[in-house]
Protein backbone atom coordinates (compact mmCIF):
# COMPACT_ATOMS: atom_id res chain seq x y z
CA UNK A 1 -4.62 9.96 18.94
CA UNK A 2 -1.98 8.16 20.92
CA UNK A 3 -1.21 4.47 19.16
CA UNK A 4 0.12 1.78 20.76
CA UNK A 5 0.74 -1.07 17.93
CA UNK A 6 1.61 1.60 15.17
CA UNK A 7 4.09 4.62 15.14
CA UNK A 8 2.79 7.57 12.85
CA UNK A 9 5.02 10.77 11.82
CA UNK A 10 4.95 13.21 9.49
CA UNK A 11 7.70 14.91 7.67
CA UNK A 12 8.11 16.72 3.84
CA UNK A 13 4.56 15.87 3.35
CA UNK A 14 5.26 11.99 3.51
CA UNK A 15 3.38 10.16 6.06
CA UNK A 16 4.89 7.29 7.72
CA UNK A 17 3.15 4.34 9.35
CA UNK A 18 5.37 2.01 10.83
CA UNK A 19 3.27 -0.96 12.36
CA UNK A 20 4.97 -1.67 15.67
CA UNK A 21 4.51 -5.33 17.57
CA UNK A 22 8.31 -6.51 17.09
CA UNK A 23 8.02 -8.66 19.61
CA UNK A 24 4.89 -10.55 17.46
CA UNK A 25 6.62 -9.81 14.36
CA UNK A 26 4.52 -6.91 13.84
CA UNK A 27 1.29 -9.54 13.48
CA UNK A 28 -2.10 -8.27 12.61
CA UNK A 29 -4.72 -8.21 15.71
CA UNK A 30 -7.39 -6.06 16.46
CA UNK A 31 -6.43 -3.93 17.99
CA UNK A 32 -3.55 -3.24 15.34
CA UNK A 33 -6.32 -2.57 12.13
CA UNK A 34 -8.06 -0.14 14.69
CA UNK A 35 -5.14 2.05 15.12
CA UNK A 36 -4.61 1.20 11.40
CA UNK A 37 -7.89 2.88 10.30
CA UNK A 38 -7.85 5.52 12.97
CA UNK A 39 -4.47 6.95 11.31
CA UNK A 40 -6.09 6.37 7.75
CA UNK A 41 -8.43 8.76 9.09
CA UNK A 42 -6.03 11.24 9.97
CA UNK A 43 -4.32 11.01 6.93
CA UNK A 44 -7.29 11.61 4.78
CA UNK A 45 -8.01 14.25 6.70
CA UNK A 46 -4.83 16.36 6.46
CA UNK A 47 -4.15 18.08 2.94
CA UNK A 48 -0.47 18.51 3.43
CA UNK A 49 0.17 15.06 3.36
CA UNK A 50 0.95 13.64 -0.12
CA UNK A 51 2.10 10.56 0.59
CA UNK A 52 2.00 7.81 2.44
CA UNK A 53 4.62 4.84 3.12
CA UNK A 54 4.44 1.77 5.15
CA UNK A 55 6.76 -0.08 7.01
CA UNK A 56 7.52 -2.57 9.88
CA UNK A 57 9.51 -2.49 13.05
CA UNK A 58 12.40 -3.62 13.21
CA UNK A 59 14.50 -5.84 10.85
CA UNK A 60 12.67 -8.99 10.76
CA UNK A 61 9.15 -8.10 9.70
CA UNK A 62 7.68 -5.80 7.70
CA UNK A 63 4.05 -7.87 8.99
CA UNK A 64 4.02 -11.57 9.62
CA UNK A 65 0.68 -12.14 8.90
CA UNK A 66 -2.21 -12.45 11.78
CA UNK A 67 -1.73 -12.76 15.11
CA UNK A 68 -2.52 -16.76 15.20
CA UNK A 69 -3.07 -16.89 19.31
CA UNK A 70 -6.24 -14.53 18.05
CA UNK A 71 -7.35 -16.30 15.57
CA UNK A 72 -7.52 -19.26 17.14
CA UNK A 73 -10.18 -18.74 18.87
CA UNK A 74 -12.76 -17.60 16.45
CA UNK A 75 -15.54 -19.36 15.48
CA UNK A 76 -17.27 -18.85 11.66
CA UNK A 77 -19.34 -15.50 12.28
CA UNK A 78 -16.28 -13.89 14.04
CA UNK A 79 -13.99 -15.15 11.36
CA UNK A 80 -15.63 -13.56 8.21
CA UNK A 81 -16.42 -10.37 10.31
CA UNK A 82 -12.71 -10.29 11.17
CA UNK A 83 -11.86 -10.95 7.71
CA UNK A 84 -14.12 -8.54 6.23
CA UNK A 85 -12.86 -5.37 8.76
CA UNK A 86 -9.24 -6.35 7.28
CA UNK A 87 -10.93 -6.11 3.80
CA UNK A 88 -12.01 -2.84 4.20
CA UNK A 89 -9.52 -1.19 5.87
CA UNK A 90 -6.98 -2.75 3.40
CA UNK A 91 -9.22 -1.29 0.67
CA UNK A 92 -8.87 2.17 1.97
CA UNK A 93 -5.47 1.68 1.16
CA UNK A 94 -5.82 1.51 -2.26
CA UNK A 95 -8.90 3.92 -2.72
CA UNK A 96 -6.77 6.63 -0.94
CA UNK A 97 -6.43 9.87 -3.06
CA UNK A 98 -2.68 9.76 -2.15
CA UNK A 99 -0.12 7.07 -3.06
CA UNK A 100 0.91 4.26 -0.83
CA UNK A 101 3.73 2.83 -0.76
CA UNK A 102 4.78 -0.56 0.79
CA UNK A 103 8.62 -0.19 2.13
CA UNK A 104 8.65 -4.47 3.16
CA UNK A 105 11.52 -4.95 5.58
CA UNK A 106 11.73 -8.80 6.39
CA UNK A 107 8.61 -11.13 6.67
CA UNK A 108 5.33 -10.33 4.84
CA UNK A 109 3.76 -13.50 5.14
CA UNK A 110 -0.47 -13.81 5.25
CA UNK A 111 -1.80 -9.72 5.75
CA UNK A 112 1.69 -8.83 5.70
CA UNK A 113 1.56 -9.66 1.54
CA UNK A 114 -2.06 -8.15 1.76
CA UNK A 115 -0.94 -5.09 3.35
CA UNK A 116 1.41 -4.45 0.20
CA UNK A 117 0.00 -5.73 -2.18
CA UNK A 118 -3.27 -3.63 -1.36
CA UNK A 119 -0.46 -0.34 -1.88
CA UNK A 120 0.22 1.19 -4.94
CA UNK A 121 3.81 -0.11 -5.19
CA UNK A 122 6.38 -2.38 -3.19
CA UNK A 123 10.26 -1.20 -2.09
CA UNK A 124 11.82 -4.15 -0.45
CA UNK A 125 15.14 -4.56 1.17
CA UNK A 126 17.22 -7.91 -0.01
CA UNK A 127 16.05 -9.96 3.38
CA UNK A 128 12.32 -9.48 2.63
CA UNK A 129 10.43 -12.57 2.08
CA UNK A 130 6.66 -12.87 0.66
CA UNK A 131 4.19 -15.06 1.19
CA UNK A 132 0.15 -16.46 1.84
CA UNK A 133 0.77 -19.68 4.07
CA UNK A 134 -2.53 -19.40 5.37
CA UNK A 135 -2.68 -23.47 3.76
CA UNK A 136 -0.41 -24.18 6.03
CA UNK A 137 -2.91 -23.54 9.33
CA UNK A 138 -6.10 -25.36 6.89
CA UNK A 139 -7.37 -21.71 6.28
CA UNK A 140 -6.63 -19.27 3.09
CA UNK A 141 -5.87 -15.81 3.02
CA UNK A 142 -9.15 -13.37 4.12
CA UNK A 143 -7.93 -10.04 3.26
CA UNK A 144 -8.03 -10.37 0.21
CA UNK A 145 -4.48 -11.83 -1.49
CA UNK A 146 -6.86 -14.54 -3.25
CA UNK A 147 -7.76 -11.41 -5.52
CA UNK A 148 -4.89 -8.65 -5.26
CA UNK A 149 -2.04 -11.51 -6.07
CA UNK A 150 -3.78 -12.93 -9.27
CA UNK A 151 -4.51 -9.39 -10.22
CA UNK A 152 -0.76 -8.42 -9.85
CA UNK A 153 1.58 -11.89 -10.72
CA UNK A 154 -1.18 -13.67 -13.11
CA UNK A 155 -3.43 -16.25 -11.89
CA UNK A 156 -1.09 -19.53 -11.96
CA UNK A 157 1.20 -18.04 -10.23
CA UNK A 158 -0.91 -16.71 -7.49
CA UNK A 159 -2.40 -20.13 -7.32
CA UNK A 160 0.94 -21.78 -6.82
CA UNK A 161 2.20 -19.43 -4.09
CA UNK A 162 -1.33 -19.76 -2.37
CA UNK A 163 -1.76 -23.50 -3.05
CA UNK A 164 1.49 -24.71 -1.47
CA UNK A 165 2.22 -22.03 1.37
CA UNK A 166 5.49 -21.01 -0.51
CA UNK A 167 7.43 -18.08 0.50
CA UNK A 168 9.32 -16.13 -2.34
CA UNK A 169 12.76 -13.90 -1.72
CA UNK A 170 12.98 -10.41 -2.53
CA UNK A 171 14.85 -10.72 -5.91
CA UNK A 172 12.26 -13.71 -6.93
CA UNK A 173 8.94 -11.22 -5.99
CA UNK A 174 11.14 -8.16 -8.28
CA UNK A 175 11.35 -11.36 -10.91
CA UNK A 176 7.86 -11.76 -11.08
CA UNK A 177 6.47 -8.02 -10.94
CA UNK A 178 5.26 -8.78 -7.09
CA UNK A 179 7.90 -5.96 -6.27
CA UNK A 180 9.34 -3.19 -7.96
CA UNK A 181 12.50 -2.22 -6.54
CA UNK A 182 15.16 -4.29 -4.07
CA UNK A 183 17.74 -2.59 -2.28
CA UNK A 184 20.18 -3.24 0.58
CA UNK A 185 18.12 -3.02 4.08
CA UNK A 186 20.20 -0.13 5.34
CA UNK A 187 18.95 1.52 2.47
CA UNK A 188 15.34 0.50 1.96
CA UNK A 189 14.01 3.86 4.05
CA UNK A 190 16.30 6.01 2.83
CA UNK A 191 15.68 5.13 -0.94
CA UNK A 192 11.65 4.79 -0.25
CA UNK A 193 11.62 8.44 1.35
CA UNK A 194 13.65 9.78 -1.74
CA UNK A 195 10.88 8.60 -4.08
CA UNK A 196 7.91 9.28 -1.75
CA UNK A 197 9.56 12.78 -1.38
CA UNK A 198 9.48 13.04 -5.25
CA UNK A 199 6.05 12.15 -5.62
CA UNK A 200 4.99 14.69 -2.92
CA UNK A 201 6.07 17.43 -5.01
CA UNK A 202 3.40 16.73 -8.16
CA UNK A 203 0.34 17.89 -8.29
CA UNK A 204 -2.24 16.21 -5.39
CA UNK A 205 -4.83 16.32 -8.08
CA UNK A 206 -2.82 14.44 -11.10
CA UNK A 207 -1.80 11.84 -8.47
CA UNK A 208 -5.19 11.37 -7.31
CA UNK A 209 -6.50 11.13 -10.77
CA UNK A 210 -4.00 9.00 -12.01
CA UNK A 211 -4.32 6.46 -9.05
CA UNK A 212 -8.38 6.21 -9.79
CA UNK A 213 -7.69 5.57 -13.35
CA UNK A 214 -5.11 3.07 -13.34
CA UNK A 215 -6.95 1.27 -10.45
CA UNK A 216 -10.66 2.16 -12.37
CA UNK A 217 -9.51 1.28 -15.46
CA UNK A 218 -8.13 -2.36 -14.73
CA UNK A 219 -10.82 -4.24 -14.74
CA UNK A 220 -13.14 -2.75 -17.77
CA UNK A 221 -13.23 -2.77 -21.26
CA UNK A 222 -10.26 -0.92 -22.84
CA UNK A 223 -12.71 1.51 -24.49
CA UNK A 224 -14.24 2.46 -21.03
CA UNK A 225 -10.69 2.49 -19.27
CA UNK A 226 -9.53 5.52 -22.24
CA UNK A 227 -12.61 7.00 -21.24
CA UNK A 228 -11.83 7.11 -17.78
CA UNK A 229 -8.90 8.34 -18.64
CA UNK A 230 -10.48 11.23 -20.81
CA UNK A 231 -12.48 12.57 -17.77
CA UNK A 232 -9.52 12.54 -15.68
CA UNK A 233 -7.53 14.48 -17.87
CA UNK A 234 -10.12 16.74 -18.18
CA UNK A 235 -10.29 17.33 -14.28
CA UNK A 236 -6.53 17.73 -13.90
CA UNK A 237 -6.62 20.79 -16.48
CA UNK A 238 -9.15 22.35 -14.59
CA UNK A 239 -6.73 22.16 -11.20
CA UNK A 240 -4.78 24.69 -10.16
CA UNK A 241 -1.52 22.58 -10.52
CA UNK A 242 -2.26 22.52 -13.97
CA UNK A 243 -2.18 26.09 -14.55
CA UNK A 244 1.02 26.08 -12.45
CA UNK A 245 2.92 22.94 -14.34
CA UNK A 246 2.05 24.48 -17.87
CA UNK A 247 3.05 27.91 -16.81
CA UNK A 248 6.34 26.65 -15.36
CA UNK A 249 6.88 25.02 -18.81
CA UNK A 250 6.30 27.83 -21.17
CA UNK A 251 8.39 30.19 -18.73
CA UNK A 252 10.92 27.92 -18.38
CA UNK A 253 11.08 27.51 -14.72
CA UNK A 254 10.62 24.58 -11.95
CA UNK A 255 6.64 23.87 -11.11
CA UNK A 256 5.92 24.18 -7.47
CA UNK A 257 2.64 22.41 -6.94
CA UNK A 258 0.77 23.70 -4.21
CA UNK A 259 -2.91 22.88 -5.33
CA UNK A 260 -5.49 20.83 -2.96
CA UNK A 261 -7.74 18.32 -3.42
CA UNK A 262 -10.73 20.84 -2.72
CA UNK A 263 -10.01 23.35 -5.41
């Protein structure tokens, strides 16, 4: 498919979606979350790829929220559908059998913040700045930060930030868990890719087990989460990869994880 608001590559078994509207600061339309989920689909459909990272064009914005001109115009119905096709496309994100990983470059204000914080984990450079200002235009956030920030910062703090519009630096979103790892923004990319590549080397069916129990587990009972835990274990050792990583152990040589999510 050709894409016009996104650019989507390939390389090492690391996708890369870079979401491409510099001159809007990369804002959210339409049109955008169409091309967004088309190249979801794509991904999901193509077992070499392990991982997947996304970024922004450019170095002012990694997303700066939704297009505003567009929303404008909406009235309630075509608000909460619009909110609700964010929703689930954003939740694809974090259902995906792969990792995700946010590389924020810049602003990630409104579904810029949702965008990451929907990933598995958040690389930022040192200008990134996060934020839900939706206050600020007399709306709140609609794909879904009012339950993704609480979940990740604790629910005070989400409040605050969402309450008052507030944006918060990189080293202030590392300070409060929103991001995990700040680096200079000549070497945001470089240092995502080297830990993207990493994870593409493990086992597709660990990963994917991991990710659903982590993400499964979070919000039950910790006797149900261990148990979730159990049956993924138990899937992983009947994988391929698993045969492969213990092998490599007891011969004393490097695993090379080739297994698929079918098998």
């Amino acid at each position: 498919m050709a894409y016009e608001n996104i650019l989507f590559e390939v390389t090492d078994g690391v996708a890369v979606i870079t979401f491409n509207r510099p001159k809007a600061l990369n804002a959210i339309n339409g049109a955008l979350l169409n091309e967004l989920s088309a190249a979801l689909d794509e991904i999901e459909g193509n077992e070499d790829i392990r991982v997947l990272v996304l970024t922004g064009a450019g170095d002012k914005a990694f997303v700066a929220g939704a297009d505003i001109t567009e929303l404008a115009t909406f009235n309630t119905l075509q608000g909460k559908l619009f909110s609700r096709k964010g929703q689930l496309i954003f939740n694809r994100l974090q259902e995906m059998a792969i990792p995700v990983v946010a590389a924020v470059n810049g602003f990630a204000l409104g579904g810029g913040s949702e965008i990451a914080l929907a990933s598995d984990f958040i690389y930022a450079s040192e200008n990134a700045t996060f934020g839900l200002p939706e206050i600020t235009l007399g709306i709140i956030p609609g794909f879904g930060g009012t339950q993704r920030l609480a979940r990740l910062v604790g629910i005070n703090r989400a409040k605050e930030m969402i309450f008052t519009g507030s944006m918060v630096p990189a080293p202030e979103a590392e300070k409060i868990g929103l991001v995990n790892r700040v680096f200079p923004q000549d070497k945001l990319m470089d240092e995502t890719l080297k830990t993207a590549k990493g994870i593409a080397k493990k086992g597709k069916v660990s990963l994917r087990e991991a990710k659903k129990a982590v993400n499964t587990g979070l919000n039950v009972e910790l006797g149900i989460g261990c148990q979730i835990e159990a049956d993924a274990f138990g899937i992983c050792l009947a994988s391929p990869d698993a045969k492969e990583g213990t092998g490599a152990f007891i011969e004393k040589r490097k695993a090379v994880f080739k297994g698929s999510l079918l098998k």
